[in-house]
C-alpha atoms as a PDB file:
ATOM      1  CA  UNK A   1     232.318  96.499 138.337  1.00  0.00           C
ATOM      2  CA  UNK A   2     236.109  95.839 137.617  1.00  0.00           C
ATOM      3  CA  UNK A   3     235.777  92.277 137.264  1.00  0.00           C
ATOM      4  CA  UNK A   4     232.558  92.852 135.031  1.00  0.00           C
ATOM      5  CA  UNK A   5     234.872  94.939 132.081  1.00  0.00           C
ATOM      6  CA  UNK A   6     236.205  92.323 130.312  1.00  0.00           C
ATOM      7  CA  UNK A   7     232.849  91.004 129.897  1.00  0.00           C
ATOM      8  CA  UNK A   8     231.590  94.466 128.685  1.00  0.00           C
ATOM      9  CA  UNK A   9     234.169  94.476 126.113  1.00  0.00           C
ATOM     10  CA  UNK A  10     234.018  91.405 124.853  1.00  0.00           C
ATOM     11  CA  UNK A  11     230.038  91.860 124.383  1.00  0.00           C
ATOM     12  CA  UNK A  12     230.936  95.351 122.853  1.00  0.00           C
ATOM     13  CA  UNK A  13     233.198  93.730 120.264  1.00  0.00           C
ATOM     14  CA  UNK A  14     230.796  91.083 119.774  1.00  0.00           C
ATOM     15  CA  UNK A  15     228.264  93.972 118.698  1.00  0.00           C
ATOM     16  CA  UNK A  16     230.552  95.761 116.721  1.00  0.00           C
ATOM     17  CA  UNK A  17     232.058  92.838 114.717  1.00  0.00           C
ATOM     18  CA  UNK A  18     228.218  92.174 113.122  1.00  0.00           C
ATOM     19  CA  UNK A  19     227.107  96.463 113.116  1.00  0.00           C
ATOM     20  CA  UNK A  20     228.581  96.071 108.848  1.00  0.00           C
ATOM     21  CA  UNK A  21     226.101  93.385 108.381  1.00  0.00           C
ATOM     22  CA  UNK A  22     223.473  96.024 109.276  1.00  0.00           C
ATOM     23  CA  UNK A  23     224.324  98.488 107.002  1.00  0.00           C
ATOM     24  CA  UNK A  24     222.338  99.989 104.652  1.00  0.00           C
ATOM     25  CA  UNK A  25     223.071 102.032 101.514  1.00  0.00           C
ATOM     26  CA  UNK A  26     226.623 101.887 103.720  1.00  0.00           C
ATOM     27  CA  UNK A  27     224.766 103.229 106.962  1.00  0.00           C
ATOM     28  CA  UNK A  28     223.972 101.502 109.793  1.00  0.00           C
ATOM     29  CA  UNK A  29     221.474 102.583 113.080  1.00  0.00           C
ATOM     30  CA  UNK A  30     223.933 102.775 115.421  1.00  0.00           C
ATOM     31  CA  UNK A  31     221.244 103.384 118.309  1.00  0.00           C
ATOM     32  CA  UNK A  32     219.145 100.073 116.776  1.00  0.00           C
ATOM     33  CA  UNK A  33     222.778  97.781 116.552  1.00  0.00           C
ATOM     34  CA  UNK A  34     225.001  98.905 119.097  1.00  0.00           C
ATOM     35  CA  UNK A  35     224.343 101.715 122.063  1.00  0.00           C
ATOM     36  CA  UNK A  36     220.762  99.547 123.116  1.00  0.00           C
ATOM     37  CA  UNK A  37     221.918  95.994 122.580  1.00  0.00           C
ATOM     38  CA  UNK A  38     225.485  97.028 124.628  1.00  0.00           C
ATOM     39  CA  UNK A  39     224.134  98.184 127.847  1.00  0.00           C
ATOM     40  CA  UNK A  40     220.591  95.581 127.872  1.00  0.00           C
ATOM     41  CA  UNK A  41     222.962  92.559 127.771  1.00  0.00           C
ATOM     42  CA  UNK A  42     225.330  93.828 130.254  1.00  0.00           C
ATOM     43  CA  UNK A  43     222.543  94.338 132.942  1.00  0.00           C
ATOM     44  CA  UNK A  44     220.175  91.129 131.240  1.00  0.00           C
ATOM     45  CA  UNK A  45     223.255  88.563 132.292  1.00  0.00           C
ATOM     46  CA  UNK A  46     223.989  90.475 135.229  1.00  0.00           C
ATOM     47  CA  UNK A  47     220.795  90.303 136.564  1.00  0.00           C
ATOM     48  CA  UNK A  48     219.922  86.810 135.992  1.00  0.00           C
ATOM     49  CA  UNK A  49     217.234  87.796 132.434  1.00  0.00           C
ATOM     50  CA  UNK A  50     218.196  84.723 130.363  1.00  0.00           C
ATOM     51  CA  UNK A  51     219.367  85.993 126.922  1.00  0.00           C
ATOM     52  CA  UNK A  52     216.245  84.345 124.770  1.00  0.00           C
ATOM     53  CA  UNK A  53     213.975  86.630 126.888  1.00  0.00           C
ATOM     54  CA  UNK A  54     215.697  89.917 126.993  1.00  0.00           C
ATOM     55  CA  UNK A  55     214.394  90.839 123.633  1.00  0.00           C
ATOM     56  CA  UNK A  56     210.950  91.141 125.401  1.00  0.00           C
ATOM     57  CA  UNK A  57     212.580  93.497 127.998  1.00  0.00           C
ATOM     58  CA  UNK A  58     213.514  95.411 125.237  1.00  0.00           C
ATOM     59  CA  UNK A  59     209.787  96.367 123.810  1.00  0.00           C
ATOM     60  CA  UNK A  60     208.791  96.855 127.288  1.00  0.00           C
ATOM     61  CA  UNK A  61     210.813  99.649 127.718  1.00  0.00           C
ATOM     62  CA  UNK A  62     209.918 100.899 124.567  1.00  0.00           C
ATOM     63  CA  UNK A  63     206.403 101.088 125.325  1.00  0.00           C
ATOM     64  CA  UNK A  64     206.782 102.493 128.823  1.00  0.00           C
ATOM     65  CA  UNK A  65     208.491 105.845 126.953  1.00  0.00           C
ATOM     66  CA  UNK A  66     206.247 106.043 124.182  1.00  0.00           C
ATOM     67  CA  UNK A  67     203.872 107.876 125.677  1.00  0.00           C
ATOM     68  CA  UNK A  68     200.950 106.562 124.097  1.00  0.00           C
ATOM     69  CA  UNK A  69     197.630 106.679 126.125  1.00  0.00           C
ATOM     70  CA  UNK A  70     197.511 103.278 127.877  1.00  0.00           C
ATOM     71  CA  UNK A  71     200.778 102.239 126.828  1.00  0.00           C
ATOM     72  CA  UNK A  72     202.137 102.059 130.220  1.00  0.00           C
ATOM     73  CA  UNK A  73     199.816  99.016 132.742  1.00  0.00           C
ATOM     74  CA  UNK A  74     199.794  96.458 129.823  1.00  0.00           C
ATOM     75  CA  UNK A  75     204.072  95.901 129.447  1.00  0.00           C
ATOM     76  CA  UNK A  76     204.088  96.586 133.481  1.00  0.00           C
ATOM     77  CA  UNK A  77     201.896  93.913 133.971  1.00  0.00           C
ATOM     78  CA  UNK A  78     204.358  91.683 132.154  1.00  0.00           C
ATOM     79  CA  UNK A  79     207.554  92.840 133.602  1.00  0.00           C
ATOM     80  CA  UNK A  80     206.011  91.705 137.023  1.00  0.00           C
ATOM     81  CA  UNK A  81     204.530  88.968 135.929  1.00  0.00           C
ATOM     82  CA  UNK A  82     207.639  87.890 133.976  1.00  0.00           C
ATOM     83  CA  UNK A  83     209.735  88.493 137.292  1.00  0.00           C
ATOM     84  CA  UNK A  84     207.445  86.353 139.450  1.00  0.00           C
ATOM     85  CA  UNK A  85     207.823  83.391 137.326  1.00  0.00           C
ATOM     86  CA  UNK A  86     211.807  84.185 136.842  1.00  0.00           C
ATOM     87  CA  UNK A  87     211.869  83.987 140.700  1.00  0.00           C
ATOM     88  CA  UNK A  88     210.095  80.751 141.049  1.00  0.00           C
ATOM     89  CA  UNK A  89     212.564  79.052 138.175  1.00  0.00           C
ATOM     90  CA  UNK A  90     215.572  80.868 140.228  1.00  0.00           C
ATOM     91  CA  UNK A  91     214.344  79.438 143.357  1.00  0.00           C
ATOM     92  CA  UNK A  92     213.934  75.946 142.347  1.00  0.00           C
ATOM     93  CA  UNK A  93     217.481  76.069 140.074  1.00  0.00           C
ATOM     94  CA  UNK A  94     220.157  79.063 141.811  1.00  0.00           C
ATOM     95  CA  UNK A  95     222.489  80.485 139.132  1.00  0.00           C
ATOM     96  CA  UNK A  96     225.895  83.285 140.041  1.00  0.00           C
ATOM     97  CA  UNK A  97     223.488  86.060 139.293  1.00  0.00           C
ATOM     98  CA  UNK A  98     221.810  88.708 140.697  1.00  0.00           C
ATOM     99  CA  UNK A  99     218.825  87.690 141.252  1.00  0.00           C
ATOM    100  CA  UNK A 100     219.503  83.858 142.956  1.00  0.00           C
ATOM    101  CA  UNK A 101     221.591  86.591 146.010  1.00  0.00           C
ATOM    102  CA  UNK A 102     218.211  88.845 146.672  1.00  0.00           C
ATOM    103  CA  UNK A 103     216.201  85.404 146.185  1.00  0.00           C
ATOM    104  CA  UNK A 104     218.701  84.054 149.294  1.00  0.00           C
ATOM    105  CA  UNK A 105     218.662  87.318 150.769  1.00  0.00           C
ATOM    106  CA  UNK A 106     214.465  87.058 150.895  1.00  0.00           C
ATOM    107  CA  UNK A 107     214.681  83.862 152.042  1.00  0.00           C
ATOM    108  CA  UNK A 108     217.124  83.968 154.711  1.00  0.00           C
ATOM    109  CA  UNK A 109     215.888  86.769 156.108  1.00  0.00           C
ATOM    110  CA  UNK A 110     212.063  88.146 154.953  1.00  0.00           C
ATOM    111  CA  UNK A 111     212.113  91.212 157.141  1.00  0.00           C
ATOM    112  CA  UNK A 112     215.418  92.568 154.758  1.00  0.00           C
ATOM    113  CA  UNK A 113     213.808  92.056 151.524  1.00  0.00           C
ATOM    114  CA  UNK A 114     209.838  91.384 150.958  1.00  0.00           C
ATOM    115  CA  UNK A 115     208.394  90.153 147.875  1.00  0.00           C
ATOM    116  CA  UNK A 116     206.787  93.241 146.149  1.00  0.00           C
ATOM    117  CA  UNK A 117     210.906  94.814 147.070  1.00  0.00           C
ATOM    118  CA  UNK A 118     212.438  92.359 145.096  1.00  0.00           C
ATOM    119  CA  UNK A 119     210.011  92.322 142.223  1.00  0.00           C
ATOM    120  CA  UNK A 120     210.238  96.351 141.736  1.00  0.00           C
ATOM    121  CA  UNK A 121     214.417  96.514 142.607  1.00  0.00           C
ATOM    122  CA  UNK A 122     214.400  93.615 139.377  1.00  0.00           C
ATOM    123  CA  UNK A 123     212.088  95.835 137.366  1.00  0.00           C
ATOM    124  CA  UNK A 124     213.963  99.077 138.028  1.00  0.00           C
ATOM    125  CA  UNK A 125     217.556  97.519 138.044  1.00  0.00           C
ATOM    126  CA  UNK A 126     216.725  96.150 134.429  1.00  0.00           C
ATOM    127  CA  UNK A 127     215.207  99.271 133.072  1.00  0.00           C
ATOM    128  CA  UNK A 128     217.351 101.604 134.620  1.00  0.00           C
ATOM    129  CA  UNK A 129     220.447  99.992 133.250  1.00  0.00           C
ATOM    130  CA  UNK A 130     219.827 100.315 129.916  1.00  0.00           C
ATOM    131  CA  UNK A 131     217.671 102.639 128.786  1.00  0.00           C
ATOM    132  CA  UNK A 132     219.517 105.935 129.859  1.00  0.00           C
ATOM    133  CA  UNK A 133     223.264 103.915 129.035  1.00  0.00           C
ATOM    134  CA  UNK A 134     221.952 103.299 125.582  1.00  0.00           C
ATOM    135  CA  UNK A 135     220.735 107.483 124.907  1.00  0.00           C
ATOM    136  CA  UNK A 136     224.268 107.794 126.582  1.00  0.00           C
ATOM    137  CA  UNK A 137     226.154 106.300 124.093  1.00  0.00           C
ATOM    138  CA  UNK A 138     223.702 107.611 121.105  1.00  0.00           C
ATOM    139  CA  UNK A 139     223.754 111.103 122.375  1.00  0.00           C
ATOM    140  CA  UNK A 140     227.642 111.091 123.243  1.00  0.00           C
ATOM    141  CA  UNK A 141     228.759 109.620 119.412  1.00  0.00           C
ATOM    142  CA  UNK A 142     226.895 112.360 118.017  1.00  0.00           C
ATOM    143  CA  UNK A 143     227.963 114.585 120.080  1.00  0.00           C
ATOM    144  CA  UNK A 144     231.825 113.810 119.251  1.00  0.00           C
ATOM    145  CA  UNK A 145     230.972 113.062 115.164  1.00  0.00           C
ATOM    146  CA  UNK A 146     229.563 116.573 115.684  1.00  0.00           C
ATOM    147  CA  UNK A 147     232.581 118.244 117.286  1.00  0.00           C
ATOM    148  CA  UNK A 148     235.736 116.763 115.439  1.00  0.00           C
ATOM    149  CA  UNK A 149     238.451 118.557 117.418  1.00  0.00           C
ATOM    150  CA  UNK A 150     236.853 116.620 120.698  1.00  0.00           C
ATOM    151  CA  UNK A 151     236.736 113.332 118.966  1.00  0.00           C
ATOM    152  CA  UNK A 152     240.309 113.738 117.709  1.00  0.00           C
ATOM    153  CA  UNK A 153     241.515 114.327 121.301  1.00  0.00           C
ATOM    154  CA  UNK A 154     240.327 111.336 121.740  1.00  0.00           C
ATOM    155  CA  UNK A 155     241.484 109.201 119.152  1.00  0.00           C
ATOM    156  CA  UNK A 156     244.784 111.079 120.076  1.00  0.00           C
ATOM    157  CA  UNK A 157     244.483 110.280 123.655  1.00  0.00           C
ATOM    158  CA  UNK A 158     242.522 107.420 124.536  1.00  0.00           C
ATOM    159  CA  UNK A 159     243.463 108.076 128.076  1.00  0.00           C
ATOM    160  CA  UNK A 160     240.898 110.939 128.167  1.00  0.00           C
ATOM    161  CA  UNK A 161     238.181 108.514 127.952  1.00  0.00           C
ATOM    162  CA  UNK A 162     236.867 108.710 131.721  1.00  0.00           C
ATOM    163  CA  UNK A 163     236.878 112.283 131.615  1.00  0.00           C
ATOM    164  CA  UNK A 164     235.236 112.419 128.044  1.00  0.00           C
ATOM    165  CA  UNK A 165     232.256 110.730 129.414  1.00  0.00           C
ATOM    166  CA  UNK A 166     231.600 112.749 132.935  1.00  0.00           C
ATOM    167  CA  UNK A 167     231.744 115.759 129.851  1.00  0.00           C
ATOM    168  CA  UNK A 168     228.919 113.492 127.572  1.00  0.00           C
ATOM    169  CA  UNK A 169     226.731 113.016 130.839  1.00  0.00           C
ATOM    170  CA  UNK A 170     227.058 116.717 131.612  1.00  0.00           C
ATOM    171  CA  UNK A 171     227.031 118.320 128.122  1.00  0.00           C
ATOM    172  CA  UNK A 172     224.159 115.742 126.272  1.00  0.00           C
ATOM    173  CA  UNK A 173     223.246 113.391 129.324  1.00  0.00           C
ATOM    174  CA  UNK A 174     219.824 111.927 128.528  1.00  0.00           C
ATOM    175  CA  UNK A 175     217.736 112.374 132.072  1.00  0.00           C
ATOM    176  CA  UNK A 176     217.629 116.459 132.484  1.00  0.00           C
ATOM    177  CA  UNK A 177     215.026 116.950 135.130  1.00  0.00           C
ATOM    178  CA  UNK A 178     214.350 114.897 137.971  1.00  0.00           C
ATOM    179  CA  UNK A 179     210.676 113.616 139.482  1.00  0.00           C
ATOM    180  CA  UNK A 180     208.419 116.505 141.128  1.00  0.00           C
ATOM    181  CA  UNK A 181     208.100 116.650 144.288  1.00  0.00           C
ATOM    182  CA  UNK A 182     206.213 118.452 146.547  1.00  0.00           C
ATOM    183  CA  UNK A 183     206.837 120.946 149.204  1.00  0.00           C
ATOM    184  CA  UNK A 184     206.026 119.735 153.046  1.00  0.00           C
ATOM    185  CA  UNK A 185     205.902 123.446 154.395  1.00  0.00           C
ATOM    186  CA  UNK A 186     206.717 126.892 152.964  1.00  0.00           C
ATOM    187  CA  UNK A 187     210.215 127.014 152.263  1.00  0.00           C
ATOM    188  CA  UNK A 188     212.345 130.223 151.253  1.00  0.00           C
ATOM    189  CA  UNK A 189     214.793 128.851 148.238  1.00  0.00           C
ATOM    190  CA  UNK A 190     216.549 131.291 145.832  1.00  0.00           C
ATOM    191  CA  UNK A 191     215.324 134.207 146.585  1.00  0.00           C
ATOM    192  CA  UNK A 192     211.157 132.981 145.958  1.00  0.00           C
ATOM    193  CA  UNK A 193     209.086 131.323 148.325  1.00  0.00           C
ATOM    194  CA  UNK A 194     208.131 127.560 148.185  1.00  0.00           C
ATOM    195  CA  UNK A 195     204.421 127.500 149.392  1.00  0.00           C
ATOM    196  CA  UNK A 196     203.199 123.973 150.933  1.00  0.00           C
ATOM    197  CA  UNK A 197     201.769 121.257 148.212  1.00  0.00           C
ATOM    198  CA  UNK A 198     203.664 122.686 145.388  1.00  0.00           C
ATOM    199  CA  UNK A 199     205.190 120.814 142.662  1.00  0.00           C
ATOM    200  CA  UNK A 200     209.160 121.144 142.149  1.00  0.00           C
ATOM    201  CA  UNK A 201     211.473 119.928 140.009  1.00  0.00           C
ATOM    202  CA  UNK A 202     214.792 119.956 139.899  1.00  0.00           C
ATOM    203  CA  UNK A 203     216.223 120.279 136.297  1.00  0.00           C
ATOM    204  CA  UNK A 204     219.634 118.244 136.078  1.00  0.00           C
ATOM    205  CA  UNK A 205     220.610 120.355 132.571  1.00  0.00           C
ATOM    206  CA  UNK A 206     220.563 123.646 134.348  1.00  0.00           C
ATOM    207  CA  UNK A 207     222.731 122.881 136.853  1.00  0.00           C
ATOM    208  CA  UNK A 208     225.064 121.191 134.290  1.00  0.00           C
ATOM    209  CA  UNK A 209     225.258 124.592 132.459  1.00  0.00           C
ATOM    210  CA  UNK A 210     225.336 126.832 135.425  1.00  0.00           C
ATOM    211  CA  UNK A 211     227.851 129.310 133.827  1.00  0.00           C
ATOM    212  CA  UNK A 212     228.755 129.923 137.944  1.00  0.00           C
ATOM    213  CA  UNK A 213     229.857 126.599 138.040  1.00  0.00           C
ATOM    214  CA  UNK A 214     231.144 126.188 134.792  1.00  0.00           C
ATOM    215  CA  UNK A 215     233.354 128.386 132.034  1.00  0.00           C
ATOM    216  CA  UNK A 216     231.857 128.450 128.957  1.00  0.00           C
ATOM    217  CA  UNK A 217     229.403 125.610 129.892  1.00  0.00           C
ATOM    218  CA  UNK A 218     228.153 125.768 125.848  1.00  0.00           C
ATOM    219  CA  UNK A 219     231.170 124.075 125.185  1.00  0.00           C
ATOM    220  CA  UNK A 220     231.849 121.069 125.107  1.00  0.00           C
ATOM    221  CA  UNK A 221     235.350 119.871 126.459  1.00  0.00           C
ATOM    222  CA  UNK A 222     236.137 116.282 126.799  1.00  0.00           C
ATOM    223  CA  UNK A 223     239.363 118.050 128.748  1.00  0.00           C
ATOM    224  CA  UNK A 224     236.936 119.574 131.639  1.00  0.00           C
ATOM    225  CA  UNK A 225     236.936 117.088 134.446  1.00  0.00           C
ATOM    226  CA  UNK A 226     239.818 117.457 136.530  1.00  0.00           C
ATOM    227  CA  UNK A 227     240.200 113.600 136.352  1.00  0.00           C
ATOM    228  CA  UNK A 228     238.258 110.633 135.454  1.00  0.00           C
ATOM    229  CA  UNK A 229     236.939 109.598 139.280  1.00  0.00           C
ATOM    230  CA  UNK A 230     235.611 113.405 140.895  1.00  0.00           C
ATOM    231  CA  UNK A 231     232.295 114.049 139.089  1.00  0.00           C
ATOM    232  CA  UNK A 232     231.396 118.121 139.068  1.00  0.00           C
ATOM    233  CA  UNK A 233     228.254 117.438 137.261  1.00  0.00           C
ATOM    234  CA  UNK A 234     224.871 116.755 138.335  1.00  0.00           C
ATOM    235  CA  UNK A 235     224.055 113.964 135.109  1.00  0.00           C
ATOM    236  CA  UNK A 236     223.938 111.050 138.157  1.00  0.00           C
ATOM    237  CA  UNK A 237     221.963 112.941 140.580  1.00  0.00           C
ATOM    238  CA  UNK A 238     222.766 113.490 143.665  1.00  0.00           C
ATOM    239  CA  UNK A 239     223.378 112.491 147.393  1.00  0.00           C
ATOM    240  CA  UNK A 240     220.757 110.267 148.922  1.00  0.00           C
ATOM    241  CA  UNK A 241     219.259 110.092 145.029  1.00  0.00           C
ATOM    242  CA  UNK A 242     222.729 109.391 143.131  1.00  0.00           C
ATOM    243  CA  UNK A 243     222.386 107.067 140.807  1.00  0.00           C
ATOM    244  CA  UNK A 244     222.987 103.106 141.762  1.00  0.00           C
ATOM    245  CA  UNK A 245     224.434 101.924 138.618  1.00  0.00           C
ATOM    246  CA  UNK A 246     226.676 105.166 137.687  1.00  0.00           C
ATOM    247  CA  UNK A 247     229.741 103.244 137.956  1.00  0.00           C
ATOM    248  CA  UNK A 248     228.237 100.428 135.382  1.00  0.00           C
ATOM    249  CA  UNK A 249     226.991 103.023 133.206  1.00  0.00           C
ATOM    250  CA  UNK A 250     230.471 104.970 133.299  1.00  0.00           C
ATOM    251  CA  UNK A 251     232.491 101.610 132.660  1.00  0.00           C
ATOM    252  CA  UNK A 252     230.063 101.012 129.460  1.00  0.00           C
ATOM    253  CA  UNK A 253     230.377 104.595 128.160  1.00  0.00           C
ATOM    254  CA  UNK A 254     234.288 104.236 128.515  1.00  0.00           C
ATOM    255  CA  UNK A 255     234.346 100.803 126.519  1.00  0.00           C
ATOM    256  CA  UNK A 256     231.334 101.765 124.071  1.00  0.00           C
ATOM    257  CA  UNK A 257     233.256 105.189 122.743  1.00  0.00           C
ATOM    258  CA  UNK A 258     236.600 103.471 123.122  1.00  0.00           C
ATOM    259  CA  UNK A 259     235.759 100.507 121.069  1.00  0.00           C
ATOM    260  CA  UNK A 260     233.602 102.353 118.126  1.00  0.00           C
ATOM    261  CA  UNK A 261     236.185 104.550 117.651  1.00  0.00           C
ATOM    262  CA  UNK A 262     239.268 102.188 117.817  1.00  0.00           C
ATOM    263  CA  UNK A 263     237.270  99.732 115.493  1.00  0.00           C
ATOM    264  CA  UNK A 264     235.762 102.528 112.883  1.00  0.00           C
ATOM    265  CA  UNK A 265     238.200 105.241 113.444  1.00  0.00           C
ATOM    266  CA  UNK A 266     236.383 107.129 109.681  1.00  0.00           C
ATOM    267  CA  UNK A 267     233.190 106.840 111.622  1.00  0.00           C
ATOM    268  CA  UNK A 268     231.174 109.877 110.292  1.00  0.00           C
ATOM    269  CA  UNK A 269     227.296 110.809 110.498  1.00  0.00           C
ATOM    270  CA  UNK A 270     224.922 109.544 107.108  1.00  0.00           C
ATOM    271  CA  UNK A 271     222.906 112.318 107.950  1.00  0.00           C
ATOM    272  CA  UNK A 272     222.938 116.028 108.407  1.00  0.00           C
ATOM    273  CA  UNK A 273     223.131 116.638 112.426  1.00  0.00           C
ATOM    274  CA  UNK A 274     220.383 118.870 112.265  1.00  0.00           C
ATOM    275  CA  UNK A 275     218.681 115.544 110.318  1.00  0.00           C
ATOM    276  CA  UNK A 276     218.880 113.767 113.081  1.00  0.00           C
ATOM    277  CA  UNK A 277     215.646 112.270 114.754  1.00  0.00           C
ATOM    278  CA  UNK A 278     215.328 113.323 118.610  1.00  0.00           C
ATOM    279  CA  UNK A 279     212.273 111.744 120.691  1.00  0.00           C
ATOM    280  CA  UNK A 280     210.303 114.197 122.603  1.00  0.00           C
ATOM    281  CA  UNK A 281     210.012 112.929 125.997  1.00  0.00           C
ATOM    282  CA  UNK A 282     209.365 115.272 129.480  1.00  0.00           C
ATOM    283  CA  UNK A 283     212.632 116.164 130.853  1.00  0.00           C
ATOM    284  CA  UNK A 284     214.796 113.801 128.358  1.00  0.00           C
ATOM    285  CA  UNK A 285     217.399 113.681 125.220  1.00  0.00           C
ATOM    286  CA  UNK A 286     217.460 110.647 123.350  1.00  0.00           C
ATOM    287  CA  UNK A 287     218.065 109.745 119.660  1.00  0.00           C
ATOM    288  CA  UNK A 288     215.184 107.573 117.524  1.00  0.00           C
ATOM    289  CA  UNK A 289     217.827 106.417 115.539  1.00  0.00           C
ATOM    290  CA  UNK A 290     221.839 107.466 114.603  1.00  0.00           C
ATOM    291  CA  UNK A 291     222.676 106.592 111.291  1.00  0.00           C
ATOM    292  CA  UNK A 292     226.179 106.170 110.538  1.00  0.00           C
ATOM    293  CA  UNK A 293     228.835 105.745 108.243  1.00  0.00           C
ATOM    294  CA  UNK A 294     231.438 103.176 109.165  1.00  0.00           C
ATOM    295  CA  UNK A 295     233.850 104.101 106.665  1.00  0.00           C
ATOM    296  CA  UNK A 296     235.795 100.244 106.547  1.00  0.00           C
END
C-alpha cells in the first residue's frame, strides 16, 4: 500500500486538475468527477481491469445498488463473464497486476485457488474497492464543508489527516449494518434471548455512536482518534470480517481530503446541506450527487 501512494496521488491530481472543466453555473458534482473516478482507477489498475473497460465496471455497480426489480443477474452476468475472458487474455499475455499472481497462483497450485474463487475474489475486490471509498470521500467532504471549525483544523494541520478519516468512517461511514445472519442455537446476548433460525444484524452505526464508548459521539471531532494507526471504531468491521482493503481505502481518504482541500482551499457546498440528495439504500449513506463550489 506504501509503494501504491504516489500513484494514488498522482491519479488524484490528475482528477482534480480537469474537476473546473466540469463545472456548471460554477458547480461541479464532486461525487460524478472526483470521489468515484479516484478510488475505481486505483483498484481498476491494481487489479489488472484495463482502463478502456473500467467505465463498464462503473454502471455495473450502479445497477447492482439501484435496487430496481431485476436489476441485479443481468450486470452479474457480465462481471463474470467479463472476468472469464480477462483471465483467458491474462493467461495467454501476464502483466505486474493482480490478477496475472492469482492466475499463477491457480495454476501452480489448483487446490489453493479454484476457478469460481478467483472469478468472485475479482468481482468482489473490484466492487468492494470503490464503491464504499467513493461514498467515503462524498460523505466525508460534506461532512467537513458542513462543520467549518473541523475542516479548518485541517487546513491548519494537515497532519490530522489519518485521524480525520478513522472520525469520517465512524461519524458518516457509508456501510452501517452488516449482512444477517442467523442464529445456530438459542443464544442469551444483551440481556434477550437469541432463539435458533433468527435473523441478526449487526448495525456498524450504533456501535460507532455508543455514547459508552464514545463522549459526545454526535460530534464530530477530526481530533478523536488517539492516533492515525489504532482504529476505536467499528466503520471496517471487525475480526475475522475486517475489511481487506481498509488500508487502501484509508490511504485514498487521506490523499482524496488532503488534495481537494490543498488544491480548492474556498471549497464550499452549491447547495443547502439539507439540499443535498442522499440514496436510500438498506443499511447505507451515500450521496447521489455533491455539488460544489470550487471557489478558484
Amino acid at each position: 500500500m506504501a509503494e501504491l501512494r504516489p500513484r494514488v496521488e498522482e491519479i488524484a491530481e490528475e482528477l482534480l486538475d480537469r474537476l473546473p472543466g466540469h463545472a456548471e453555473d460554477g458547480a461541479a458534482d464532486l461525487i460524478e468527477h472526483f470521489a468515484y473516478p479516484l478510488p475505481i482507477t486505483v483498484i481498476c489498475e491494481l487489479v489488472g481491469i484495463p482502463e478502456e473497460d473500467r467505465p463498464l465496471w462503473r454502471e455495473w455497480g450502479r445497477s447492482l445498488v439501484s435496487l430496481q426489480p431485476g436489476a441485479v443477474a443481468e450486470p452479474l452476468r457480465h462481471m463474470v463473464t467479463y472476468i472469464q475472458e480477462l483471465i483467458a487474455r491474462r493467461r495467454a499475455e501476464p502483466a505486474g497486476d493482480l490478477l496475472t499472481g492469482l492466475i499463477r497462483a491457480h495454476d501452480e497450485d489448483g487446490d489453493r485457488l479454484t476457478d469460481t474463487e478467483m472469478v468472485t475474489m475479482v468481482l468482489t475486490l473490484v466492487l468492494a474497492g470503490h464503491e464504499t471509498t467513493a461514498h467515503l470521500i462524498g460523505n466525508g467532504t460534506a461532512a467537513l464543508l458542513t462543520h467549518p471549525d473541523q475542516l479548518a483544523a485541517l487546513r491548519t494541520d494537515p497532519g490530522l489527516l489519518p485521524r480525520a478519516v478513522h472520525e469520517l468512517m465512524r461519524w458518516c461511514g457509508p456501510v452501517q449494518g452488516t449482512r444477517i445472519r442467523y442464529a445456530a442455537e438459542d443464544v442469551d446476548f444483551g440481556g434477550m434471548t437469541v432463539r435458533r433460525g433468527e435473523p441478526v444484524m449487526a448495525v456498524l452505526v450504533s456501535a460507532n455512536y455508543d455514547p459508552r464508548r464514545f463522549d459526545d459521539p454526535d460530534r464530530l471531532d477530526i481530533t478523536r482518534e488517539p492516533d492515525g494507526h489504532k482504529e476505536v471504531h467499528v466503520g471496517f468491521g471487525h475480526g475475522l470480517h475486517y475489511c481487506l482493503g481498509a488500508a487502501l481505502a484509508r490511504q485514498e481518504g487521506e490523499v482524496a481530503f488532503g488534495a481537494l482541500l490543498r488544491r480548492h482551499p474556498r471549497l464550499e457546498l452549491a447547495v443547502a446541506p439539507e439540499d443535498l440528495d442522499r440514496q436510500f439504500l438498506p443499511f447505507s449513506w451515500r450521496l447521489t450527487r455533491l455539488p460544489v463550489r470550487l471557489g478558484t
